[in-house]
Protein backbone atom coordinates (compact mmCIF):
# COMPACT_ATOMS: atom_id res chain seq x y z
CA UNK A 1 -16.09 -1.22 -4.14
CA UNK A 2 -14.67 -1.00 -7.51
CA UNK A 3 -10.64 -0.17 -5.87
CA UNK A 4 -8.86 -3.32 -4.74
CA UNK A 5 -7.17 -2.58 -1.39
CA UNK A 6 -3.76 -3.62 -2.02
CA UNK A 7 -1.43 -4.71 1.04
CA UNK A 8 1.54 -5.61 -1.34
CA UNK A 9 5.09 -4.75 0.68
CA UNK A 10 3.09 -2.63 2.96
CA UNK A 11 3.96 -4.88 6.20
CA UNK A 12 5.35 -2.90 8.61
CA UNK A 13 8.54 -4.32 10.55
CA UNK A 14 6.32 -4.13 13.64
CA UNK A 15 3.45 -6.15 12.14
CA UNK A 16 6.15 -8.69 11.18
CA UNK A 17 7.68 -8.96 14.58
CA UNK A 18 4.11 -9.05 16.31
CA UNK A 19 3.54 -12.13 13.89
CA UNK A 20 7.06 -13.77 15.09
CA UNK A 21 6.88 -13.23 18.50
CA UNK A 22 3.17 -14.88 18.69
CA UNK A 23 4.24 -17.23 16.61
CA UNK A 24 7.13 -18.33 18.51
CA UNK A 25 5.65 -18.20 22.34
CA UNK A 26 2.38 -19.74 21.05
CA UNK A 27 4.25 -22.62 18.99
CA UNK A 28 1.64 -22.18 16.23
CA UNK A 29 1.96 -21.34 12.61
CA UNK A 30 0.81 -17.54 11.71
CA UNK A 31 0.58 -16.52 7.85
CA UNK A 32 -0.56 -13.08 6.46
CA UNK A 33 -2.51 -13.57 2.94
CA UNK A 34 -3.58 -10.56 0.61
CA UNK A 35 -7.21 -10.57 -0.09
CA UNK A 36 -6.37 -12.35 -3.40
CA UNK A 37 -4.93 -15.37 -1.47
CA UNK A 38 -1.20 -14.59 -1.72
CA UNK A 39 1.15 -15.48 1.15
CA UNK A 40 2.49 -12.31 1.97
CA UNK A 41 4.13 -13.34 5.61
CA UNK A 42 4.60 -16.55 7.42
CA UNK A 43 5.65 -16.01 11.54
CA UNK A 44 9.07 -16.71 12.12
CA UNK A 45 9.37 -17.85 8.00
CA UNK A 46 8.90 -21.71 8.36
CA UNK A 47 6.61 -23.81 6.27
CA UNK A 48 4.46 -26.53 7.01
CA UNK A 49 5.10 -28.84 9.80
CA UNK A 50 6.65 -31.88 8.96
CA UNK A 51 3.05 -33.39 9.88
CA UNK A 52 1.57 -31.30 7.04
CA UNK A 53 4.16 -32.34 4.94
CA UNK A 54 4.02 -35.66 5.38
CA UNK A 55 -0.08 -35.90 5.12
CA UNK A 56 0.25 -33.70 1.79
CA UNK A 57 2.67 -36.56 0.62
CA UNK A 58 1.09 -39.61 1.15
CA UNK A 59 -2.55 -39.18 2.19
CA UNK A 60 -3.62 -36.56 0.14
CA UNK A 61 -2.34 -33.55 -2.12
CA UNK A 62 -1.82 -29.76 -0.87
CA UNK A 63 -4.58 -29.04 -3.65
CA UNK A 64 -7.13 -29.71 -0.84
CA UNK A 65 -5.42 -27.58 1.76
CA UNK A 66 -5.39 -25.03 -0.87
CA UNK A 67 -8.76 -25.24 -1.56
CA UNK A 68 -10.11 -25.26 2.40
CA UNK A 69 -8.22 -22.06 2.90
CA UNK A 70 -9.52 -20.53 -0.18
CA UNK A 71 -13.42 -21.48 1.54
CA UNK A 72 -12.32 -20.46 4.82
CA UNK A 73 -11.19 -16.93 3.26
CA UNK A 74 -14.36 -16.68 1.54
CA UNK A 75 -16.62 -17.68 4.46
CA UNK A 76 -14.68 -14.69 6.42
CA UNK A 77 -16.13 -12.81 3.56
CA UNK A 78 -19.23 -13.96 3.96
CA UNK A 79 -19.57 -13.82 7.40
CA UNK A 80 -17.28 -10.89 8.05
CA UNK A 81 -15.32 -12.39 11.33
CA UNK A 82 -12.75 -15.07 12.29
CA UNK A 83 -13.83 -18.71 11.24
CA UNK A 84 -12.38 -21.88 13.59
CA UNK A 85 -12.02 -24.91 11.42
CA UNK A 86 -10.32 -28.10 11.87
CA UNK A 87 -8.61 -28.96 8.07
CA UNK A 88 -8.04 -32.36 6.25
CA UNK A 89 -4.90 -33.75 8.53
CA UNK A 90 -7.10 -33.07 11.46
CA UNK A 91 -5.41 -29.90 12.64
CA UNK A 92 -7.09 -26.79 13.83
CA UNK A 93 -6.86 -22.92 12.10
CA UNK A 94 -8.03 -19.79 12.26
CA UNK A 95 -8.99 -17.54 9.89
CA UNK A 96 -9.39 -14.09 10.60
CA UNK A 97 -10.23 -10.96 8.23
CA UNK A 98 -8.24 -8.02 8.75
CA UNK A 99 -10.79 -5.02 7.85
CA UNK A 100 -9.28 -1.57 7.12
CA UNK A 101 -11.99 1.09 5.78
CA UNK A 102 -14.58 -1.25 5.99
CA UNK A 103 -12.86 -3.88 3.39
CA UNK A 104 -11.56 -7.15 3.66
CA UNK A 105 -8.18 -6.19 2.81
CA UNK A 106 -6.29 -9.70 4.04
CA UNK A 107 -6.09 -12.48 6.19
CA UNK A 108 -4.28 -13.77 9.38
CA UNK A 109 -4.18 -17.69 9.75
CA UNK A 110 -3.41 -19.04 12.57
CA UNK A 111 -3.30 -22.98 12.77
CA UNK A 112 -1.49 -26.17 12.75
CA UNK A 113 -2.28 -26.93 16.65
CA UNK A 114 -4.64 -29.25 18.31
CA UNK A 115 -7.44 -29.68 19.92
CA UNK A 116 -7.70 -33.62 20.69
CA UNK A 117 -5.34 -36.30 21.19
CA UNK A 118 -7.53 -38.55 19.02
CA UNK A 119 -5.37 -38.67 15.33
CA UNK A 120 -7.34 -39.01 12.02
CA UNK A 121 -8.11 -42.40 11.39
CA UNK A 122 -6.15 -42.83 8.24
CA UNK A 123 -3.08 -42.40 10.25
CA UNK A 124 -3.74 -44.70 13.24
CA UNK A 125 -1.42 -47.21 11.33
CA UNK A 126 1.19 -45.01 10.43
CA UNK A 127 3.74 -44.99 12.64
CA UNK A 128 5.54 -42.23 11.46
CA UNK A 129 2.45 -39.92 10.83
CA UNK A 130 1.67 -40.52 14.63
CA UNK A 131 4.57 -39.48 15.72
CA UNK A 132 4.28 -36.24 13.58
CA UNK A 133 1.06 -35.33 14.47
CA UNK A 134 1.75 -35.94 18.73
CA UNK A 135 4.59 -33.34 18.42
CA UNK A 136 1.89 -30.33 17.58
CA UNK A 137 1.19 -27.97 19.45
CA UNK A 138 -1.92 -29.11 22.04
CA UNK A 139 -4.67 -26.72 23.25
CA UNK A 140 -7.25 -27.83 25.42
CA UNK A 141 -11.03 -26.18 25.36
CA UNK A 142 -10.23 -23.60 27.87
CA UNK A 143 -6.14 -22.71 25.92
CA UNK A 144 -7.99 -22.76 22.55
CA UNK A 145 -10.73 -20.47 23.53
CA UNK A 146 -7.65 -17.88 25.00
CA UNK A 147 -6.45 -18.23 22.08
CA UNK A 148 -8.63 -16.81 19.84
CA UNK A 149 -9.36 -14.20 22.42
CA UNK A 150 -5.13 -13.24 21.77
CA UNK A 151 -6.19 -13.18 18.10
CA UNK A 152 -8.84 -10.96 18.02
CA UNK A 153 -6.59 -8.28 20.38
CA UNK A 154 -3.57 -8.93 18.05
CA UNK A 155 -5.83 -7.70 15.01
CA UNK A 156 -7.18 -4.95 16.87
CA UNK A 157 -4.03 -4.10 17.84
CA UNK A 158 -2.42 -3.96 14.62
CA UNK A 159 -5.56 -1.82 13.06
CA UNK A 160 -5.55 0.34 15.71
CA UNK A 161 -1.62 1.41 15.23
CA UNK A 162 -1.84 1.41 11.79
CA UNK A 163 0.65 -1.17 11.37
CA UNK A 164 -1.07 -2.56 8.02
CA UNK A 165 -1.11 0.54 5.31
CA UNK A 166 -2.52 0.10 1.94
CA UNK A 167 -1.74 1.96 -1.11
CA UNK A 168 -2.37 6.08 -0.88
CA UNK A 169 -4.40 5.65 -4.26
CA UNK A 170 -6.75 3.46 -2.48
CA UNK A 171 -7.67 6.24 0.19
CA UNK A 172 -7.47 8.90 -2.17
CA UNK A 173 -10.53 7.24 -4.24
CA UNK A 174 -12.51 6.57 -1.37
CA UNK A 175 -11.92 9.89 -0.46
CA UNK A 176 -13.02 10.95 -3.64
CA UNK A 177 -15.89 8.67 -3.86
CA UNK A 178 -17.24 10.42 -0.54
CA UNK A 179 -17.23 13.69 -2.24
CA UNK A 180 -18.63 12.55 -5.15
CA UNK A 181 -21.60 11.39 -3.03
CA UNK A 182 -22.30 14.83 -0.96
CA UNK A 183 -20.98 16.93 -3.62
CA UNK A 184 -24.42 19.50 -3.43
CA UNK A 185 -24.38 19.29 0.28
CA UNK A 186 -22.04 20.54 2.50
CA UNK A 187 -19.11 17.98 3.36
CA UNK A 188 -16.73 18.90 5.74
CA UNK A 189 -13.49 17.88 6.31
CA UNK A 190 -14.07 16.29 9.92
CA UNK A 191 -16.96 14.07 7.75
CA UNK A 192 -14.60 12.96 5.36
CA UNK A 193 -11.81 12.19 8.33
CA UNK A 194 -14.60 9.67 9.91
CA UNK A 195 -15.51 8.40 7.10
CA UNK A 196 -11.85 7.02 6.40
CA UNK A 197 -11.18 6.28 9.99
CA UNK A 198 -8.72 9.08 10.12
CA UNK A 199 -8.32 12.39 12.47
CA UNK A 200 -8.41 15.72 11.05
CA UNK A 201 -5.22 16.08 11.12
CA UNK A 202 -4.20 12.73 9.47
CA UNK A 203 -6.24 13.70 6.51
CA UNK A 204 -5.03 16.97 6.18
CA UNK A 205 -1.24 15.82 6.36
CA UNK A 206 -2.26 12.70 3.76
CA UNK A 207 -3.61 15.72 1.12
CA UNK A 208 -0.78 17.85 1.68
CA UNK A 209 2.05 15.15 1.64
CA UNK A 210 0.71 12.70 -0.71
CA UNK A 211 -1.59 15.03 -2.76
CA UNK A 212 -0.24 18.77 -2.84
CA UNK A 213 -3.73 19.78 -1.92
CA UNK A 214 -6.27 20.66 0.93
CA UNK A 215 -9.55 19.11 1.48
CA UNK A 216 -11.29 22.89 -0.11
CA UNK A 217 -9.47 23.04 -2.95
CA UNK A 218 -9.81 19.31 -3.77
CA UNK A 219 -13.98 19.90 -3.20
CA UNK A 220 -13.87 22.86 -5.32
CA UNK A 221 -12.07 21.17 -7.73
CA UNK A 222 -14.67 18.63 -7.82
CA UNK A 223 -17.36 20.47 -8.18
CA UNK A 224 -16.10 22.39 -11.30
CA UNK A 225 -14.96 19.61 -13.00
CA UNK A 226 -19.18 17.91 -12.07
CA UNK A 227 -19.99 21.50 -13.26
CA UNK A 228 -18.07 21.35 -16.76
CA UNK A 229 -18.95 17.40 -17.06
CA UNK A 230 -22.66 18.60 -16.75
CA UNK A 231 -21.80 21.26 -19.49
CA UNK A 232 -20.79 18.70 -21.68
CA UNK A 233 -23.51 16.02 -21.52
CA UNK A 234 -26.65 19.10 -21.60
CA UNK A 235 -24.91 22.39 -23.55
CA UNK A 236 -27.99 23.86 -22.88
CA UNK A 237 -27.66 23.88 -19.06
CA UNK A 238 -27.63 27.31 -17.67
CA UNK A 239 -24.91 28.49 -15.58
CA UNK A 240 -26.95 28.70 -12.54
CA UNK A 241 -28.80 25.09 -12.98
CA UNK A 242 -24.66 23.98 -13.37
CA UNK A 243 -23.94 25.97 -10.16
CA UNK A 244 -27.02 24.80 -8.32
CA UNK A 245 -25.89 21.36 -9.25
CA UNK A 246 -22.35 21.16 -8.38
CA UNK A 247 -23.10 22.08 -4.77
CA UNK A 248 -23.39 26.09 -5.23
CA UNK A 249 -26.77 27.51 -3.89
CA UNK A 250 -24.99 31.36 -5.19
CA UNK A 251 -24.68 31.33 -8.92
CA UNK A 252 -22.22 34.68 -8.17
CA UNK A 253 -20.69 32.68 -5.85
CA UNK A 254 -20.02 30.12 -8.14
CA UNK A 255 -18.93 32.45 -10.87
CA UNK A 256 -16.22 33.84 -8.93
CA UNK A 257 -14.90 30.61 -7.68
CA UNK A 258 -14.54 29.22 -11.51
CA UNK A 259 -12.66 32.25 -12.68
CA UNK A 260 -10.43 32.24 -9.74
CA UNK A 261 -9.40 28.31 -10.47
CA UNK A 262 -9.65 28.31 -14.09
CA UNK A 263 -8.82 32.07 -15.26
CA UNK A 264 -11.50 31.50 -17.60
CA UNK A 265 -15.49 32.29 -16.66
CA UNK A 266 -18.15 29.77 -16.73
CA UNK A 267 -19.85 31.32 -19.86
CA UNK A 268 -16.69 30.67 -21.31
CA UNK A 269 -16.54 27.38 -20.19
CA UNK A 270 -20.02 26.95 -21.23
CA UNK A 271 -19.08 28.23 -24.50
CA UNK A 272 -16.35 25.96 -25.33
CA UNK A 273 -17.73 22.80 -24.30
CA UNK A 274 -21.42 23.69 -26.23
CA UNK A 275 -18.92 24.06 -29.26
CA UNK A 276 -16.88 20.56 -28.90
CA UNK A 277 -19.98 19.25 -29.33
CA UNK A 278 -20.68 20.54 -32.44
């Protein structure tokens, strides 16, 4: 896909109390990242534990934490579901791709809990590093596995309500690209409603609010404007080869529809575009 999905300020309130709530009764840390890496939420607002802190201070830099979430969000990619991990202070995280359309458009992180009592070895003489890292949050085998069970609801959940948006432009050129791919067939408007995950209705209210058009008149549109582009690369195309083309099996059909929208007719059309080329 050449369109980025963008999920800049498009956090509902809802998403962001979902995130605070399960941040709070879980005791866990829960951060919403674009797709480029950007924080764009953190669960109840807090940084890093003072355990993450402290191991970015004196053990190692937050370079490497950096960098591990910037793998983890790029194995998601790869693998196209949640990845468990256990980072560089011996913590445990979650990272989890939120898909909308069939894109990666962000990621929820859950982490800074445990899953052993054991601490990382270059903190065993630390006693201030020990202390930190005994007052995260513990899950056993069976509490970790719940949890990631919660996580994968709490994603569907959110997708499911629409909760996460992303830009109008974004579904408008997807919608767009689907046309442009069964332009000489016959693509209905129920196709193009599956094909964005939408119902009818939702697509017909996103043309009309956001677009000032319907789903016809925005095919129609297309296929003149494939029919003039067509014109302009072979001037000697014939009117019915242009038709024929552009997803009209009726040449008179065709004819009609072109004068209606463009007051002009295709031979016209033809015409003027055979003498730009000139």
């Amino acid at each position: 896909m050449s369109h980025e999905i963008t999920l800049e300020v498009l956090l509902s309130r809802e998403v962001c109390r979902l995130l605070d709530s399960f941040a709070a009764a879980m005791n866990i840390q829960v951060v919403f990242f674009s797709g480029q890496g950007k924080i764009l939420k953190r669960g109840r607002s807090f940084g890093n534990t003072p355990y993450c802190t402290l191991m970015q201070e004196k053990f190692f830099g937050v370079e490497k934490c950096v960098q591990l979430d910037s793998e983890m969000r790029q194995k998601c990619l790869t693998h196209g579901r949640a990845v468990s991990y256990r980072c560089h202070a011996g913590l445990n995280e979650i990272t989890a791709p939120v898909k909308i359309l069939g894109e990666t458009a962000g990621f929820i992180v859950f982490g800074q809990f445990r899953t052993t009592r054991t601490p990382p070895e270059c903190i065993k003489h630390s006693p201030e590093a020990l202390k930190a890292f005994n007052e995260i949050p513990y899950f056993d085998e069976d509490s970790s596995s719940s949890l990631e069970d919660m996580i994968n609801v709490l994603i569907e959940y959110i997708i499911s309500k629409e909760l996460i948006s992303y830009s109008g432009d974004f579904r408008y050129q997807r919608l767009l690209s689907f046309i442009d791919a069964h332009l000489q067939g016959k693509p209905t408007l129920h196709q193009a409603a599956r094909y964005l995950n939408m119902s009818d209705s939702g697509l017909t209210h996103f043309l009309h609010d956001r677009c000032k058009t319907s789903f016809k008149k925005l095919l129609i549109e297309k296929r003149l404007a494939h029919a003039e582009k067509l014109w302009k690369e072979n001037p000697g195309l014939s009117i019915s080869e242009a038709a024929q083309l552009s997803g009209y099996e009726d040449p008179h059909y065709f004819t009609r529809i072109y004068r209606k929208f463009r007051n002009i007719t295709p031979g016209m059309a033809r015409k003027e575009k055979t003498e730009q080329m000139l």
